[in-house]
C-alpha atoms as a PDB file:
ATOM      1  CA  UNK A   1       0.000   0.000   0.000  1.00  0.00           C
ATOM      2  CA  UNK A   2       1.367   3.193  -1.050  1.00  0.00           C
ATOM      3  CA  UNK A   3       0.763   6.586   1.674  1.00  0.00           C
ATOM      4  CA  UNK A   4       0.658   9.834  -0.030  1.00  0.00           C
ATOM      5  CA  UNK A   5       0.783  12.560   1.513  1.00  0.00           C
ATOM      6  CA  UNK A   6      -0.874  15.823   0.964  1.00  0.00           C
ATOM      7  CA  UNK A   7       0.012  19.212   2.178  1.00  0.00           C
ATOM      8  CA  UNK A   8      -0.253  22.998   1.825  1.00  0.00           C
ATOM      9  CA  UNK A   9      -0.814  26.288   3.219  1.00  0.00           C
ATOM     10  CA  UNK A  10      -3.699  27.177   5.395  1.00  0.00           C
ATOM     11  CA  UNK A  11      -6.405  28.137   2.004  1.00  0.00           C
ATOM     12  CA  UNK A  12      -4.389  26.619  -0.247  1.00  0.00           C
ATOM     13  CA  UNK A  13      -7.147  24.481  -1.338  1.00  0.00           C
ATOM     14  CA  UNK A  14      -6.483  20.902   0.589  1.00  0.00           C
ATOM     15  CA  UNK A  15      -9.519  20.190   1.370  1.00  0.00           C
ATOM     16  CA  UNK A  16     -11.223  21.067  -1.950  1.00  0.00           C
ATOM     17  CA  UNK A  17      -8.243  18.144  -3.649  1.00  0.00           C
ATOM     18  CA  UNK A  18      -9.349  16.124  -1.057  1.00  0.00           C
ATOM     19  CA  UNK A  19     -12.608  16.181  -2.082  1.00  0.00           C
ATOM     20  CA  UNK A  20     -11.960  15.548  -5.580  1.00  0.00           C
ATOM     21  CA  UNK A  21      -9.789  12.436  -4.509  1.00  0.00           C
ATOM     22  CA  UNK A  22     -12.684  10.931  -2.407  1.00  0.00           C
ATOM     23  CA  UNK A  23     -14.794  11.323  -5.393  1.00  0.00           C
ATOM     24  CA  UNK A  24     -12.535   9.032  -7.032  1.00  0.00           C
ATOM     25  CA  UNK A  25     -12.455   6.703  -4.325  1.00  0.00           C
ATOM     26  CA  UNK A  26      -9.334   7.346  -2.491  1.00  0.00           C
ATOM     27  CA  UNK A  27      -9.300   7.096   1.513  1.00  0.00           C
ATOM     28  CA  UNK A  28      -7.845  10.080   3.228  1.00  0.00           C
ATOM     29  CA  UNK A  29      -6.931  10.512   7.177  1.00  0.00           C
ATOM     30  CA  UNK A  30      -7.716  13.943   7.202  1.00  0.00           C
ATOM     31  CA  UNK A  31      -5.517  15.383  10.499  1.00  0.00           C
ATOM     32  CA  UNK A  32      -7.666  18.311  10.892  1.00  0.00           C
ATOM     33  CA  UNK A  33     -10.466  15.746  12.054  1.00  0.00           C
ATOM     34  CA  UNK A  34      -7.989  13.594  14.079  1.00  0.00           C
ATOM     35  CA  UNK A  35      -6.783  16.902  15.754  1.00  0.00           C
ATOM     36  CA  UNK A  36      -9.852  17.727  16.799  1.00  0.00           C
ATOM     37  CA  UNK A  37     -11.001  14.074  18.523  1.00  0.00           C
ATOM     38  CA  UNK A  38      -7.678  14.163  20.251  1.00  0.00           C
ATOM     39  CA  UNK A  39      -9.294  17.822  22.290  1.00  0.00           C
ATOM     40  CA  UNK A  40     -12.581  16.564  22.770  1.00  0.00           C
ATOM     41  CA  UNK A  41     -14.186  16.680  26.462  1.00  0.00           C
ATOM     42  CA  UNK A  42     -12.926  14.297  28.390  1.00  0.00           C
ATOM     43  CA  UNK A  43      -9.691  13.906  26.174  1.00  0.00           C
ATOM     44  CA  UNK A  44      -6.604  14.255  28.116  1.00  0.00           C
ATOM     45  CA  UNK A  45      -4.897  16.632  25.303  1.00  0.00           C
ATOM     46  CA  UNK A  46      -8.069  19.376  26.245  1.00  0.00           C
ATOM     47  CA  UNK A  47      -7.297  18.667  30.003  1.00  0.00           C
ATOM     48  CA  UNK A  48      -3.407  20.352  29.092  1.00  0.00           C
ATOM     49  CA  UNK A  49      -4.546  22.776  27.043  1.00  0.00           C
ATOM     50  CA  UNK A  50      -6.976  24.283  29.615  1.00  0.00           C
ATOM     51  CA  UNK A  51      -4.077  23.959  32.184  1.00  0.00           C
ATOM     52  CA  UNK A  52      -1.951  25.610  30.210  1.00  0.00           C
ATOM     53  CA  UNK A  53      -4.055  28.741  28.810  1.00  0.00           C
ATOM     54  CA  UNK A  54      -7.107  29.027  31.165  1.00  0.00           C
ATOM     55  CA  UNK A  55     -10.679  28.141  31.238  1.00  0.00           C
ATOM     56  CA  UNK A  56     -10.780  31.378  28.591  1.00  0.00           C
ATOM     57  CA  UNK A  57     -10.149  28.892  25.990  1.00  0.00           C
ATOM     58  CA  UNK A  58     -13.260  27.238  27.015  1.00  0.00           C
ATOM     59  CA  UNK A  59     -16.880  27.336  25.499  1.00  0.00           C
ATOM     60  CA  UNK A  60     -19.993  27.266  27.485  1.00  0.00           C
ATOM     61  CA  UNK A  61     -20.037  23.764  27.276  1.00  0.00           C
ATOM     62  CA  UNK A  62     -16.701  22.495  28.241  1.00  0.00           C
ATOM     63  CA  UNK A  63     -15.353  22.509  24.842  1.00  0.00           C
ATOM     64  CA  UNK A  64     -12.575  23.831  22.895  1.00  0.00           C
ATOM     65  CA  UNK A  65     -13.281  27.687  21.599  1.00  0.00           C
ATOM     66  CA  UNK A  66     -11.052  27.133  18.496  1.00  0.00           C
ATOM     67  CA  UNK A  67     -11.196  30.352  17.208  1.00  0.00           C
ATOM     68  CA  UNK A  68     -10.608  32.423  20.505  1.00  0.00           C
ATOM     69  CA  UNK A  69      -7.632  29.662  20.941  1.00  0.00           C
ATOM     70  CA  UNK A  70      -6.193  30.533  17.186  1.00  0.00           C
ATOM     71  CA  UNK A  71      -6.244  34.447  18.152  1.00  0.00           C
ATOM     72  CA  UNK A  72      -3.636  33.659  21.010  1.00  0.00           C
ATOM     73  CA  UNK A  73      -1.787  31.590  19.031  1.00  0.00           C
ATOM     74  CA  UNK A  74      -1.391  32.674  15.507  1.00  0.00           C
ATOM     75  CA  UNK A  75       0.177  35.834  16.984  1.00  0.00           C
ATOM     76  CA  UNK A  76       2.229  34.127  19.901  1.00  0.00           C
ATOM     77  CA  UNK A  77       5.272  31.917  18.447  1.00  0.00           C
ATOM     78  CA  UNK A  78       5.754  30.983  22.181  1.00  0.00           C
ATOM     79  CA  UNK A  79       1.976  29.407  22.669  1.00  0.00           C
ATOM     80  CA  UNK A  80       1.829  28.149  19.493  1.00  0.00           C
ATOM     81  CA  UNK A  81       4.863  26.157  20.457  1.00  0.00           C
ATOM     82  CA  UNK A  82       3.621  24.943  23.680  1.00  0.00           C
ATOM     83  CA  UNK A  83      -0.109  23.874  22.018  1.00  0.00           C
ATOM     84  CA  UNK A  84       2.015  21.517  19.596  1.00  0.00           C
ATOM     85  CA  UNK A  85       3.928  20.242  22.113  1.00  0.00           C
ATOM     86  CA  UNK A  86       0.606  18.627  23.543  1.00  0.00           C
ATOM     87  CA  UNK A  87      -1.274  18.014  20.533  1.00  0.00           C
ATOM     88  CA  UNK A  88       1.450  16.783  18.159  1.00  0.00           C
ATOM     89  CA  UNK A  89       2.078  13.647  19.349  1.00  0.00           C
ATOM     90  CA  UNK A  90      -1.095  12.478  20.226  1.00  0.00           C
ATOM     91  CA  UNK A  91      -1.927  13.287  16.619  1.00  0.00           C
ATOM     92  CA  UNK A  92       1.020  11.442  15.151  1.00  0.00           C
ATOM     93  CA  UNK A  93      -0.277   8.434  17.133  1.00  0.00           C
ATOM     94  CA  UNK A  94      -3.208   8.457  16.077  1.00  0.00           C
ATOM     95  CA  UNK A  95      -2.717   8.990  12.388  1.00  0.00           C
ATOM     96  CA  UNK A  96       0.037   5.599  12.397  1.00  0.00           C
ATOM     97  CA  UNK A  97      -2.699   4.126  13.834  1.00  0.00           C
ATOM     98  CA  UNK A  98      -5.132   4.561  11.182  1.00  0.00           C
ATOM     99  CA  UNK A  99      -2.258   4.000   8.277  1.00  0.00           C
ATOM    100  CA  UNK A 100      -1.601   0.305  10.262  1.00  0.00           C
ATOM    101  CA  UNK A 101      -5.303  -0.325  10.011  1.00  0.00           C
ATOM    102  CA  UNK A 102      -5.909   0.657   6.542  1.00  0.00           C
ATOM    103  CA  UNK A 103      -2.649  -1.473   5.115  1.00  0.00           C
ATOM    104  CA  UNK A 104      -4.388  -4.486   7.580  1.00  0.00           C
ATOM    105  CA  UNK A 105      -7.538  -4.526   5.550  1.00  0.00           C
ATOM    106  CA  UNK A 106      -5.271  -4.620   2.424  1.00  0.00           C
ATOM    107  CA  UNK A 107      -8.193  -2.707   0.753  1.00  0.00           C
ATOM    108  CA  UNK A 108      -7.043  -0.524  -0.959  1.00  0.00           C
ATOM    109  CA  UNK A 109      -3.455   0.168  -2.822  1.00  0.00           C
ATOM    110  CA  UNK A 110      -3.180   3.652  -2.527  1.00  0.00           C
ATOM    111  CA  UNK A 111      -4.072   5.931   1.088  1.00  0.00           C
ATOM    112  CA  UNK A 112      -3.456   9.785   1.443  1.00  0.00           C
ATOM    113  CA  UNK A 113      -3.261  11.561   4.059  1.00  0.00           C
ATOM    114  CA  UNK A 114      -3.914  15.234   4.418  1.00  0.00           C
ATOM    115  CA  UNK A 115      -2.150  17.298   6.977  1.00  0.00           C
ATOM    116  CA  UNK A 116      -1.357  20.946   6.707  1.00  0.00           C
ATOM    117  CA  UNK A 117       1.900  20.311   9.090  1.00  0.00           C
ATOM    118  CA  UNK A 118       3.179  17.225   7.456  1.00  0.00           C
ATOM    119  CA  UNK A 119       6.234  18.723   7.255  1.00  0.00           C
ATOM    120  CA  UNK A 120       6.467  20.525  10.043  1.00  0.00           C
ATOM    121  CA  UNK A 121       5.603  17.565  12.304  1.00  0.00           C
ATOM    122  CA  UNK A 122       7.891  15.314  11.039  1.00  0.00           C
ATOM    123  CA  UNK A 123       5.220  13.180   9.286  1.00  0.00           C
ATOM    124  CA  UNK A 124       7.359  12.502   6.117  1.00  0.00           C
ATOM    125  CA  UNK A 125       8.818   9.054   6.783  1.00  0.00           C
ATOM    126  CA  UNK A 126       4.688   8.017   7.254  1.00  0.00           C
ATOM    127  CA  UNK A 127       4.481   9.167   3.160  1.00  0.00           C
ATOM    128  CA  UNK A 128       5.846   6.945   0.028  1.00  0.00           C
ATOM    129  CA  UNK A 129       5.869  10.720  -1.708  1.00  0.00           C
ATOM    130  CA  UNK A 130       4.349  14.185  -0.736  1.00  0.00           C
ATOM    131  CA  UNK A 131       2.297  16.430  -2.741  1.00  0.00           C
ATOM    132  CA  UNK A 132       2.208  20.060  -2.210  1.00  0.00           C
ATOM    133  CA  UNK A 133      -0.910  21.932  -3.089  1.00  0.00           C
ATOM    134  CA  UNK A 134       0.436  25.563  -3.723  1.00  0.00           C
ATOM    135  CA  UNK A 135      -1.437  28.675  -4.485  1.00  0.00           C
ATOM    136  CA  UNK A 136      -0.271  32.262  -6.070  1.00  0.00           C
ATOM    137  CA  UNK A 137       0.045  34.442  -1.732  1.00  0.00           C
ATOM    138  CA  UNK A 138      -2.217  36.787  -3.112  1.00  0.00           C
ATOM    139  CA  UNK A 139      -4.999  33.794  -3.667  1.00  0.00           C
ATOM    140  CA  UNK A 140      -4.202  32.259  -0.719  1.00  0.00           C
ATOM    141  CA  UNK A 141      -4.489  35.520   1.183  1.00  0.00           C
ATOM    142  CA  UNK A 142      -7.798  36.801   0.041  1.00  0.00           C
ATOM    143  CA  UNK A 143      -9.561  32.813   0.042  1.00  0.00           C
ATOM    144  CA  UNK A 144      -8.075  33.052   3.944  1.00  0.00           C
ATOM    145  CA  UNK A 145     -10.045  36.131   4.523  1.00  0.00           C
ATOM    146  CA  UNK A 146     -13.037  35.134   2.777  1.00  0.00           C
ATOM    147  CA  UNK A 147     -13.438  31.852   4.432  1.00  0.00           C
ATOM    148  CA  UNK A 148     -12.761  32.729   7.971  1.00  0.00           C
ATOM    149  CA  UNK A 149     -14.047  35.955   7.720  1.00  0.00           C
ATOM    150  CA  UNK A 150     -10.825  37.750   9.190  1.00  0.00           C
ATOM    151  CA  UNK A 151      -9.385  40.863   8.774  1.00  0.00           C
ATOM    152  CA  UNK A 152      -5.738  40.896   6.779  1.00  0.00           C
ATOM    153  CA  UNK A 153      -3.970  41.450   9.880  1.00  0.00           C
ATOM    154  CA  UNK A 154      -5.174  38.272  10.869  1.00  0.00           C
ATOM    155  CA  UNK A 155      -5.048  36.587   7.918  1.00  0.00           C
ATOM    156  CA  UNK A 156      -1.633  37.487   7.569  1.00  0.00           C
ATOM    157  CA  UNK A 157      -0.387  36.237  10.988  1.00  0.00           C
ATOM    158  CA  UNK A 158      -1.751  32.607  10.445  1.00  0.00           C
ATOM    159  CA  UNK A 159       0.119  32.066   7.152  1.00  0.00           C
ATOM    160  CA  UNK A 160       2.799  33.591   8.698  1.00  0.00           C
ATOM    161  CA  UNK A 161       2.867  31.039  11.419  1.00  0.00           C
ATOM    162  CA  UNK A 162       3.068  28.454   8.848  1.00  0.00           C
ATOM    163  CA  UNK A 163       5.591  27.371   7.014  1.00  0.00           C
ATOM    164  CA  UNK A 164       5.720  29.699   3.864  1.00  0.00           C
ATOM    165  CA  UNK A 165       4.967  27.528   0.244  1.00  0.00           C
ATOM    166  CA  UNK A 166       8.659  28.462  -0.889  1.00  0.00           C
ATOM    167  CA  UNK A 167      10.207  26.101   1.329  1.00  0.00           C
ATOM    168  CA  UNK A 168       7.396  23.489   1.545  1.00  0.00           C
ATOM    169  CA  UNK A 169       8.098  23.126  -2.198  1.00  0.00           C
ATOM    170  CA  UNK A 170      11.652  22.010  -1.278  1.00  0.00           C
ATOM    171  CA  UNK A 171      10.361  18.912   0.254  1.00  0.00           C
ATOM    172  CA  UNK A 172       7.301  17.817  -2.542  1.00  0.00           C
ATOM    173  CA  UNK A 173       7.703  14.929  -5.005  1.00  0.00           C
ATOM    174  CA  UNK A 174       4.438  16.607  -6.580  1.00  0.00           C
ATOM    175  CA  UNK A 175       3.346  20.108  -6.332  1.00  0.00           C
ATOM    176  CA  UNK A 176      -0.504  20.863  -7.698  1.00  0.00           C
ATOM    177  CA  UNK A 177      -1.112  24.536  -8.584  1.00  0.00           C
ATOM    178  CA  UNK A 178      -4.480  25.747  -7.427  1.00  0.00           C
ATOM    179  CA  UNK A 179      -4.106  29.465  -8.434  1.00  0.00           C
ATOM    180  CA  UNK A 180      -6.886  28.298 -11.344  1.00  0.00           C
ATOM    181  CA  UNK A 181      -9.983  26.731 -11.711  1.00  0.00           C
ATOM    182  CA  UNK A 182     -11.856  23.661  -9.964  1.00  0.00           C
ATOM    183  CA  UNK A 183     -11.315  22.125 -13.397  1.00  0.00           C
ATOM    184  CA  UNK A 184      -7.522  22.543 -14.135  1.00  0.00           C
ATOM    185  CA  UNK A 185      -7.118  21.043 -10.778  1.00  0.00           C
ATOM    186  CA  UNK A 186      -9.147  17.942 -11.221  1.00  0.00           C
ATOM    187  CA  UNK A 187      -7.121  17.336 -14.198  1.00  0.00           C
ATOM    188  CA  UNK A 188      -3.813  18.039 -12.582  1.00  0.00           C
ATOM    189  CA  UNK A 189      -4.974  15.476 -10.200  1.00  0.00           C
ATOM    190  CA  UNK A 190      -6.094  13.311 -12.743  1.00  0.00           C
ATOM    191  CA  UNK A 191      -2.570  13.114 -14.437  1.00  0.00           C
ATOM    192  CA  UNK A 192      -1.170  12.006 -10.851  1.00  0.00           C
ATOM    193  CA  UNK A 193      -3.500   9.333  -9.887  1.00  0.00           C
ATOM    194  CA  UNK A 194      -2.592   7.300 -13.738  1.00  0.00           C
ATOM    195  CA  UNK A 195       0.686   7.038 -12.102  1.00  0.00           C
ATOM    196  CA  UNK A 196      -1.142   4.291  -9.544  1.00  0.00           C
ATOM    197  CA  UNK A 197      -2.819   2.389 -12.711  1.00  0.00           C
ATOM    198  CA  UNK A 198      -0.439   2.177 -15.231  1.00  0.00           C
END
């Protein structure tokens, strides 16, 4: 079974290829998801977290308030360090064990796995190869806006708390460009995937 792996910056378009792959019937262990069962109530990862920043982080409920979280982190390279340092691991964990599974059931021949900090969290030697989904800044910066509705300021200091593209693209076997249309990426995508049925 072959692991790809699939990265990019935050609105680089990940999870609209990930989409597209599903349609074609690829698995992917999506982190995002994984990262947020590990700091669900009663996890031990939310227990640290709250330790760590306060019950400020906290919704009415007892859960996670992502977004007031991501305002003291995306502009705190200290915090944002100390939040990886308890989520990271439990996240890497978790996503081995859902590669073991998958190449258990020997169903299918080719798995990706999408993770915006593939790189970054030393996920590589889990991928065969790694594919980059890159976007022109100015895209990426105006889709980030959009999506989260933030102002540039903010938008700004979460791509800048990333990893920029530039030297993501140092480590890709593959990069996709998503500066285009939905349908110049399906085919890029397209083109890829023969690779697995030649």
């Amino acid at each position: 079974m072959r692991v790809i792996g699939l990265t990019g910056g935050i609105a680089s378009g990940k999870s609209t290829t990930t989409n597209i792959l599903r349609k074609y019937g690829y698995p992917v262990i999506d982190a995002d998801i994984i990262a947020r069962e590990i700091v669900e109530v009663g996890e031990p990862a939310l227990k640290e977290i709250v330790d760590y920043f306060g019950n400020e982080i906290l919704n009415c409920d007892g859960s996670l308030n992502r977004r007031q979280l991501g305002k003291i982190v995306f502009s705190d390279q200290h915090k944002l360090k100390a939040l990886n340092q308890i989520t990271h691991k439990r996240i890497n964990d978790r996503i081995k064990h859902t590669i073991e599974t998958y190449a258990k059931s020997k169903a299918y021949d080719v798995v990706f796995l999408d993770a915006a900090l593939l790189i970054e969290m030393n996920m590589r030697k889990l991928v065969d190869e790694l594919w980059l989904v890159s976007v022109n800044p100015e895209i990426q910066l105006n889709r980030l806006m959009e999506r989260d509705d933030i102002n540039l300021e903010e938008a700004k200091n979460r791509i800048n708390s990333q990893m920029t593209l530039k030297e993501k693209q140092k480590f890709a076997d593959v990069i996709i460009d998503n500066s285009g249309s939905y349908s110049e990426l399906e085919e890029q995508l397209k083109i890829e995937l023969k690779r697995f049925h030649s």
